[in-house]
PDB file of N, CA and C in Angstrom:
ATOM      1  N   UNK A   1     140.452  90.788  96.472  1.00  0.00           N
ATOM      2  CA  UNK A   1     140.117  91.667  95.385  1.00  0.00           C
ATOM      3  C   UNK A   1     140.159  90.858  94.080  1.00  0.00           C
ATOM      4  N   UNK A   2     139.271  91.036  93.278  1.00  0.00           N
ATOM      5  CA  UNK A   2     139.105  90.185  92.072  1.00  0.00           C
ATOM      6  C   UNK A   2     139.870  90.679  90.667  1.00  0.00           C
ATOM      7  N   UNK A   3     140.615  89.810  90.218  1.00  0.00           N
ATOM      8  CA  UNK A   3     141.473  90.276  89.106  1.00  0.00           C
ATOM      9  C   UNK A   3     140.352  90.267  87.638  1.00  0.00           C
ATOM     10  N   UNK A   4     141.034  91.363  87.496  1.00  0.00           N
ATOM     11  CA  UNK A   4     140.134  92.230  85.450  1.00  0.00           C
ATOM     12  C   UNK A   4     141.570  91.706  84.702  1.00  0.00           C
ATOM     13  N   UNK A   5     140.573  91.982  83.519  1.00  0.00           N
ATOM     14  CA  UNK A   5     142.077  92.244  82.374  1.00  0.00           C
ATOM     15  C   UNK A   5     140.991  93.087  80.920  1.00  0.00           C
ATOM     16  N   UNK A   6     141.568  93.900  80.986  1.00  0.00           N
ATOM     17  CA  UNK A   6     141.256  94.767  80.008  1.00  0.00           C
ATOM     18  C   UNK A   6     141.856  94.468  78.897  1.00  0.00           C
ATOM     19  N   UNK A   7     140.807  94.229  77.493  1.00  0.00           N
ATOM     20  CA  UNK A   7     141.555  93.830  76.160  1.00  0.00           C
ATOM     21  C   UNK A   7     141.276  95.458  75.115  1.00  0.00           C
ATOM     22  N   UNK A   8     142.225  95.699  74.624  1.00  0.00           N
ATOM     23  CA  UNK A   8     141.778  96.770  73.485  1.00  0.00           C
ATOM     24  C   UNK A   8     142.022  95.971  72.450  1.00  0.00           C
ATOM     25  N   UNK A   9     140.679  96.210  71.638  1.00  0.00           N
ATOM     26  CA  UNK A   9     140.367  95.308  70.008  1.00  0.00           C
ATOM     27  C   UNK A   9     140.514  96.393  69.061  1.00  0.00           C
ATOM     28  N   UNK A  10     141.299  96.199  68.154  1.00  0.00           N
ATOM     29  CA  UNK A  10     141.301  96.595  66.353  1.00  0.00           C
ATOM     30  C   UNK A  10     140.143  97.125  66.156  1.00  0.00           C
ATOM     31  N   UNK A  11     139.807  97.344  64.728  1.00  0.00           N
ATOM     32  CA  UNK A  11     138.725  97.649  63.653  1.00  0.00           C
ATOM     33  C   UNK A  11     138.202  96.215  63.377  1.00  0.00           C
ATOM     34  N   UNK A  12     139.063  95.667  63.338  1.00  0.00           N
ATOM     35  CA  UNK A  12     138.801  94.051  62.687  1.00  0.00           C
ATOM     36  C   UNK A  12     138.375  92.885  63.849  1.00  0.00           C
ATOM     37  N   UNK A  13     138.830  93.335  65.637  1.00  0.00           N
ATOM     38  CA  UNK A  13     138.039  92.408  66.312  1.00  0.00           C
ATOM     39  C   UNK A  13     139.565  91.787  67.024  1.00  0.00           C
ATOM     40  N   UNK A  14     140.737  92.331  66.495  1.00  0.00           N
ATOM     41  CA  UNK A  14     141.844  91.329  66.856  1.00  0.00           C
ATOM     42  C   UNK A  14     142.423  92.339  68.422  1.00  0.00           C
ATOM     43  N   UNK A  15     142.697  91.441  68.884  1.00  0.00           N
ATOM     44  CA  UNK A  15     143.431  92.037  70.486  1.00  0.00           C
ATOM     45  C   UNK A  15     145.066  92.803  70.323  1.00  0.00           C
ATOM     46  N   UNK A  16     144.934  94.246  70.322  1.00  0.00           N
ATOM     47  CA  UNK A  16     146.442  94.607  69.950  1.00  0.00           C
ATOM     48  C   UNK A  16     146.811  95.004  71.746  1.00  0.00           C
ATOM     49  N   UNK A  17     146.316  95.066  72.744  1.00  0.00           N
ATOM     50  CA  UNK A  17     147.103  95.114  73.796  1.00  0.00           C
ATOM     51  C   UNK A  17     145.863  94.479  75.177  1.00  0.00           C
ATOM     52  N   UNK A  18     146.525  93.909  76.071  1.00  0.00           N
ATOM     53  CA  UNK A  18     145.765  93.730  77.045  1.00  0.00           C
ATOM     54  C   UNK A  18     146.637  93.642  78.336  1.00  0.00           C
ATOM     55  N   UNK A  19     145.792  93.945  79.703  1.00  0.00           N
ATOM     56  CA  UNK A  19     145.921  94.738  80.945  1.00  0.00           C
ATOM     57  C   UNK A  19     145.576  94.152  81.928  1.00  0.00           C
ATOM     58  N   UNK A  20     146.204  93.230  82.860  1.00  0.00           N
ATOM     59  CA  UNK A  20     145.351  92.808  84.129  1.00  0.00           C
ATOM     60  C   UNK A  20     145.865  94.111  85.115  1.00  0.00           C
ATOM     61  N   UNK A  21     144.709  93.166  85.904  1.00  0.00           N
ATOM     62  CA  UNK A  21     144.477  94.444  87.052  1.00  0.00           C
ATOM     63  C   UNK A  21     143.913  93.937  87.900  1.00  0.00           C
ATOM     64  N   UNK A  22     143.754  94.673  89.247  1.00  0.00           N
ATOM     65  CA  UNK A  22     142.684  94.239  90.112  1.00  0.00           C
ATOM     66  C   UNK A  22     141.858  95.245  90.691  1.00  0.00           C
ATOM     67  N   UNK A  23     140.684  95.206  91.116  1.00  0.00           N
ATOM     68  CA  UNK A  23     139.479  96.097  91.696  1.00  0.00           C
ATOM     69  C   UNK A  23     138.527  95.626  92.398  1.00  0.00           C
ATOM     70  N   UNK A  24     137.304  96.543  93.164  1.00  0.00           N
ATOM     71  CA  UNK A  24     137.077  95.719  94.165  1.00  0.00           C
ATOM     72  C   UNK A  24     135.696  95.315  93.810  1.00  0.00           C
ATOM     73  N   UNK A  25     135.197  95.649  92.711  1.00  0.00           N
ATOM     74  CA  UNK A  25     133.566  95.111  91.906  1.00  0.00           C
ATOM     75  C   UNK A  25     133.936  95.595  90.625  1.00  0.00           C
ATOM     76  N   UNK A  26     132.667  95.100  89.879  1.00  0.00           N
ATOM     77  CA  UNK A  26     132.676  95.429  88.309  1.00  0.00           C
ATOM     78  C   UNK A  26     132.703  96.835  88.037  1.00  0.00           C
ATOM     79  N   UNK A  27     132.013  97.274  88.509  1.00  0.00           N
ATOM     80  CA  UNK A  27     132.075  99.195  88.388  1.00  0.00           C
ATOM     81  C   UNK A  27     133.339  99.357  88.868  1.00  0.00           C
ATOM     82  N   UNK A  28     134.378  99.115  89.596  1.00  0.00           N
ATOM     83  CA  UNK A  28     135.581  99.901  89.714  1.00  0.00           C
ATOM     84  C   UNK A  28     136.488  99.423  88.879  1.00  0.00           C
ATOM     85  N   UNK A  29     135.863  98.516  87.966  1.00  0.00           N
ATOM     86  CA  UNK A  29     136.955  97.846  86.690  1.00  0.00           C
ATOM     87  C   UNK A  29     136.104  98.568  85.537  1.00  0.00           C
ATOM     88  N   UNK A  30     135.393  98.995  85.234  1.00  0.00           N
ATOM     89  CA  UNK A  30     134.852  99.625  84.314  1.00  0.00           C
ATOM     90  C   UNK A  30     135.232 100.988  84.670  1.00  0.00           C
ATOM     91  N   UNK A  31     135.444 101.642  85.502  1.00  0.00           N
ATOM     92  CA  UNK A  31     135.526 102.864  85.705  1.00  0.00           C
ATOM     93  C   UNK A  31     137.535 103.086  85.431  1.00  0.00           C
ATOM     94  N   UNK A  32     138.302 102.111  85.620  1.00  0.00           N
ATOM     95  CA  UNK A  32     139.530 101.995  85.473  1.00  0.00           C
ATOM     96  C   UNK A  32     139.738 101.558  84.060  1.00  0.00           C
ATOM     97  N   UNK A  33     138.695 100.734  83.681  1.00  0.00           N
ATOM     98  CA  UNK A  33     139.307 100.647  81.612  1.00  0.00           C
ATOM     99  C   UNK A  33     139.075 101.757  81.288  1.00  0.00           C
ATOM    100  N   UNK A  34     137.630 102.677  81.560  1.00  0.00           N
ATOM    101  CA  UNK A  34     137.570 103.674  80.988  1.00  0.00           C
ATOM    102  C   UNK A  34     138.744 104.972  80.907  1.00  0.00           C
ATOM    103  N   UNK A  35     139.962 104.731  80.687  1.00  0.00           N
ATOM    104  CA  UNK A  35     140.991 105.399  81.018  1.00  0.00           C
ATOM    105  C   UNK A  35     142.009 104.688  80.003  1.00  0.00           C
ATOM    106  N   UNK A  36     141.487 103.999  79.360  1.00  0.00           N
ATOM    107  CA  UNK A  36     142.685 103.335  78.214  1.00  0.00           C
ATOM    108  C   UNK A  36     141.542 103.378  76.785  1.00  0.00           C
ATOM    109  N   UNK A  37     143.116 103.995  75.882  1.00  0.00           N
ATOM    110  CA  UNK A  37     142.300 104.516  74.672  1.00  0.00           C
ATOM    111  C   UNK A  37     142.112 103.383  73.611  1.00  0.00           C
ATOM    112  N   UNK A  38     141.669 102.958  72.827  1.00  0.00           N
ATOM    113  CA  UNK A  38     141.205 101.989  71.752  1.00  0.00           C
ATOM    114  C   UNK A  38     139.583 102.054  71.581  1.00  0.00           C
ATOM    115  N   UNK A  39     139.659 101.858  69.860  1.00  0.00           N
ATOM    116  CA  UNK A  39     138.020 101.907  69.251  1.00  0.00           C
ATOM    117  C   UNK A  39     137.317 101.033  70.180  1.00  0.00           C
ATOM    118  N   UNK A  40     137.823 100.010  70.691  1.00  0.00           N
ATOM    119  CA  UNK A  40     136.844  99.249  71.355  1.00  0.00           C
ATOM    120  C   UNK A  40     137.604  98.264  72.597  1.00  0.00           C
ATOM    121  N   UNK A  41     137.016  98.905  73.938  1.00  0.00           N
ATOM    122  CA  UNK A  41     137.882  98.224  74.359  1.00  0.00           C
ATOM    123  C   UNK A  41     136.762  97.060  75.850  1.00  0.00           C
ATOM    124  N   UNK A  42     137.194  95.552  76.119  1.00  0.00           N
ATOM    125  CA  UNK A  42     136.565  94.908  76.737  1.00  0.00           C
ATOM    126  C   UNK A  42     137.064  94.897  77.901  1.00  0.00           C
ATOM    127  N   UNK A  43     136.307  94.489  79.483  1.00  0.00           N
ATOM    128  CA  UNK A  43     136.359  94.556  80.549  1.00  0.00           C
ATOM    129  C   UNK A  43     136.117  93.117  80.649  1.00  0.00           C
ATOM    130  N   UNK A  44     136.973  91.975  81.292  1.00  0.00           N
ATOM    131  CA  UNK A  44     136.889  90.875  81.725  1.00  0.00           C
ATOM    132  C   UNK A  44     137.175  90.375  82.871  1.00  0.00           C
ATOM    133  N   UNK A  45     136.620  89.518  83.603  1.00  0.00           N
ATOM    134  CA  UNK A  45     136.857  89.110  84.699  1.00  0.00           C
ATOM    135  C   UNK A  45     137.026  87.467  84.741  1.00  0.00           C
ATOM    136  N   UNK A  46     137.903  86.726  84.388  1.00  0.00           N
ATOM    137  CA  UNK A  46     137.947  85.208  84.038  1.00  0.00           C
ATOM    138  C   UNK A  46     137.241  85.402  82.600  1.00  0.00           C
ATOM    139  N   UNK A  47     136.687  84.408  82.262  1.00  0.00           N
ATOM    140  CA  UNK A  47     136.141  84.022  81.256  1.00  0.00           C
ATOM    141  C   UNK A  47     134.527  84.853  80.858  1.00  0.00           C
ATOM    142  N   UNK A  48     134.211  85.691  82.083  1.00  0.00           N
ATOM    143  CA  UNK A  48     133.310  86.426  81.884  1.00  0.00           C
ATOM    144  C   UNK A  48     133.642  87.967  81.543  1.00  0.00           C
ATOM    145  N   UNK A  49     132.950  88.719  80.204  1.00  0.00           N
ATOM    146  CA  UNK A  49     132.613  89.688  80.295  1.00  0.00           C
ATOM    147  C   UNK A  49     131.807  90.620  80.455  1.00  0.00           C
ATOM    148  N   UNK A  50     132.591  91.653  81.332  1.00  0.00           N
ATOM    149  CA  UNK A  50     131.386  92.500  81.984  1.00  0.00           C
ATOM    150  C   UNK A  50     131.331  93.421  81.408  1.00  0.00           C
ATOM    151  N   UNK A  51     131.912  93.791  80.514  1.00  0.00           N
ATOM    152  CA  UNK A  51     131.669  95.722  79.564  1.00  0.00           C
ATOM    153  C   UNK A  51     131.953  95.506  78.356  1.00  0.00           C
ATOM    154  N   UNK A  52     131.532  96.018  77.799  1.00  0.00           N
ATOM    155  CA  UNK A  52     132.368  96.496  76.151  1.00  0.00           C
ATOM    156  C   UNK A  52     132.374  98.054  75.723  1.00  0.00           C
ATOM    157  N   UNK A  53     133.154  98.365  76.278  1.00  0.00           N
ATOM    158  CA  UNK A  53     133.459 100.205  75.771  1.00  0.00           C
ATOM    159  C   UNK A  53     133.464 100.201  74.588  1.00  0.00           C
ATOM    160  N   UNK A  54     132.952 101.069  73.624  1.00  0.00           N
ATOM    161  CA  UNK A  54     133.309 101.722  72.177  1.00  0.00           C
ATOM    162  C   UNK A  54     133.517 103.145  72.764  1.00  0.00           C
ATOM    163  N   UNK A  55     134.967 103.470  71.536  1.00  0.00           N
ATOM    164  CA  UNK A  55     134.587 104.511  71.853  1.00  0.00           C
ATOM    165  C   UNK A  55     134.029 105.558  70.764  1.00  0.00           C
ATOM    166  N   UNK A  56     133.422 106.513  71.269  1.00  0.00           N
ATOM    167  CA  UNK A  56     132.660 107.377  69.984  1.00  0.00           C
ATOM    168  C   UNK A  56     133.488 108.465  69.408  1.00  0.00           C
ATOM    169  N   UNK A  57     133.202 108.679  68.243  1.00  0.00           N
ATOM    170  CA  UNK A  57     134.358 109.440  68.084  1.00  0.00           C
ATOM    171  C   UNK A  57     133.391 110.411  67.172  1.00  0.00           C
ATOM    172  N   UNK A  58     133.621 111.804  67.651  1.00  0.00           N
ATOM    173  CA  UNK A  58     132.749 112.918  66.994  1.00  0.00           C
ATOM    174  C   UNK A  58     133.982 113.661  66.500  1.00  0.00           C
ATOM    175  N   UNK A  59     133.304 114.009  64.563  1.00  0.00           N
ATOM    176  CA  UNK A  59     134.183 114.555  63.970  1.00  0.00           C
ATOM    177  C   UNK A  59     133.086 116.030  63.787  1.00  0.00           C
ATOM    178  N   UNK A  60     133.653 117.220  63.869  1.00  0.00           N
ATOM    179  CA  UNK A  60     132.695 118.308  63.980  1.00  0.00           C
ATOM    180  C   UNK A  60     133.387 118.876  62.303  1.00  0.00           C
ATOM    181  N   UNK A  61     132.602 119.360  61.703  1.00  0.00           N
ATOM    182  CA  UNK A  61     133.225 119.731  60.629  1.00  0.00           C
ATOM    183  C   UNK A  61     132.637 121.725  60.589  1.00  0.00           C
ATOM    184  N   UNK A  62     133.885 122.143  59.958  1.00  0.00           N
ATOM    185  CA  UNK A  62     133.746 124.118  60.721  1.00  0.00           C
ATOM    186  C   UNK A  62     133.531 124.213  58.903  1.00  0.00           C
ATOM    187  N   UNK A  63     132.764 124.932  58.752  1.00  0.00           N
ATOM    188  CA  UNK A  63     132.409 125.982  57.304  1.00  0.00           C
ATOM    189  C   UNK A  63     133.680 126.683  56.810  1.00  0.00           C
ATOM    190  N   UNK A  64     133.936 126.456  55.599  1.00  0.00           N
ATOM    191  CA  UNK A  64     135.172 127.014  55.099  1.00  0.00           C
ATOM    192  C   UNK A  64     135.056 128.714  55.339  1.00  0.00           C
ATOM    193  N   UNK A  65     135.622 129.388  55.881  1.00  0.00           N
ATOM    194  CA  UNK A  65     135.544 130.983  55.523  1.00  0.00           C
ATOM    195  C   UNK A  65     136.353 131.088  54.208  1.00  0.00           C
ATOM    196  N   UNK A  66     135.448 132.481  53.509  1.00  0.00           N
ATOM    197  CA  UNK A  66     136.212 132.837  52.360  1.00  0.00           C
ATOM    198  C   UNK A  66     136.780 134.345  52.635  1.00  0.00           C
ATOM    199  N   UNK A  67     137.332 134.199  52.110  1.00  0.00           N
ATOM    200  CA  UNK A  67     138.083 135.868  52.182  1.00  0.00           C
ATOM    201  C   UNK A  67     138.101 136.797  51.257  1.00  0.00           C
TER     202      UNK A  67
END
């Protein structure tokens, strides 16, 4: 089974936590980062990367009621 390591990056690009792991192809390491929260987070396998998650972030904004 081939070892991942999942990096979660800052606003700025800098690595504040990272995750090895192992899985049994690229889709079951992408499907397992997708489960760790950060604006942006990378899927690696050695020196190669295979994903770059962002994540999106929807702000809904509600109409003030007046009374």
């Amino acid at each position: 089974m081939p070892d991942y390591r999942t990096c979660v990056r800052g606003d700025k690009g800098a690595v504040l936590r990272s995750f090895s792991f192992s899985a049994m192809d690229d889709e079951q390491a992408i499907e397992k980062s997708g489960t760790v929260d950060g604006p942006l987070v990378e899927v690696w396998q050695g020196e190669r990367l295979v994903k770059r998650l962002e994540q999106s972030v929807m702000i809904q904004r509600f109409p003030r009621k007046r009374f």
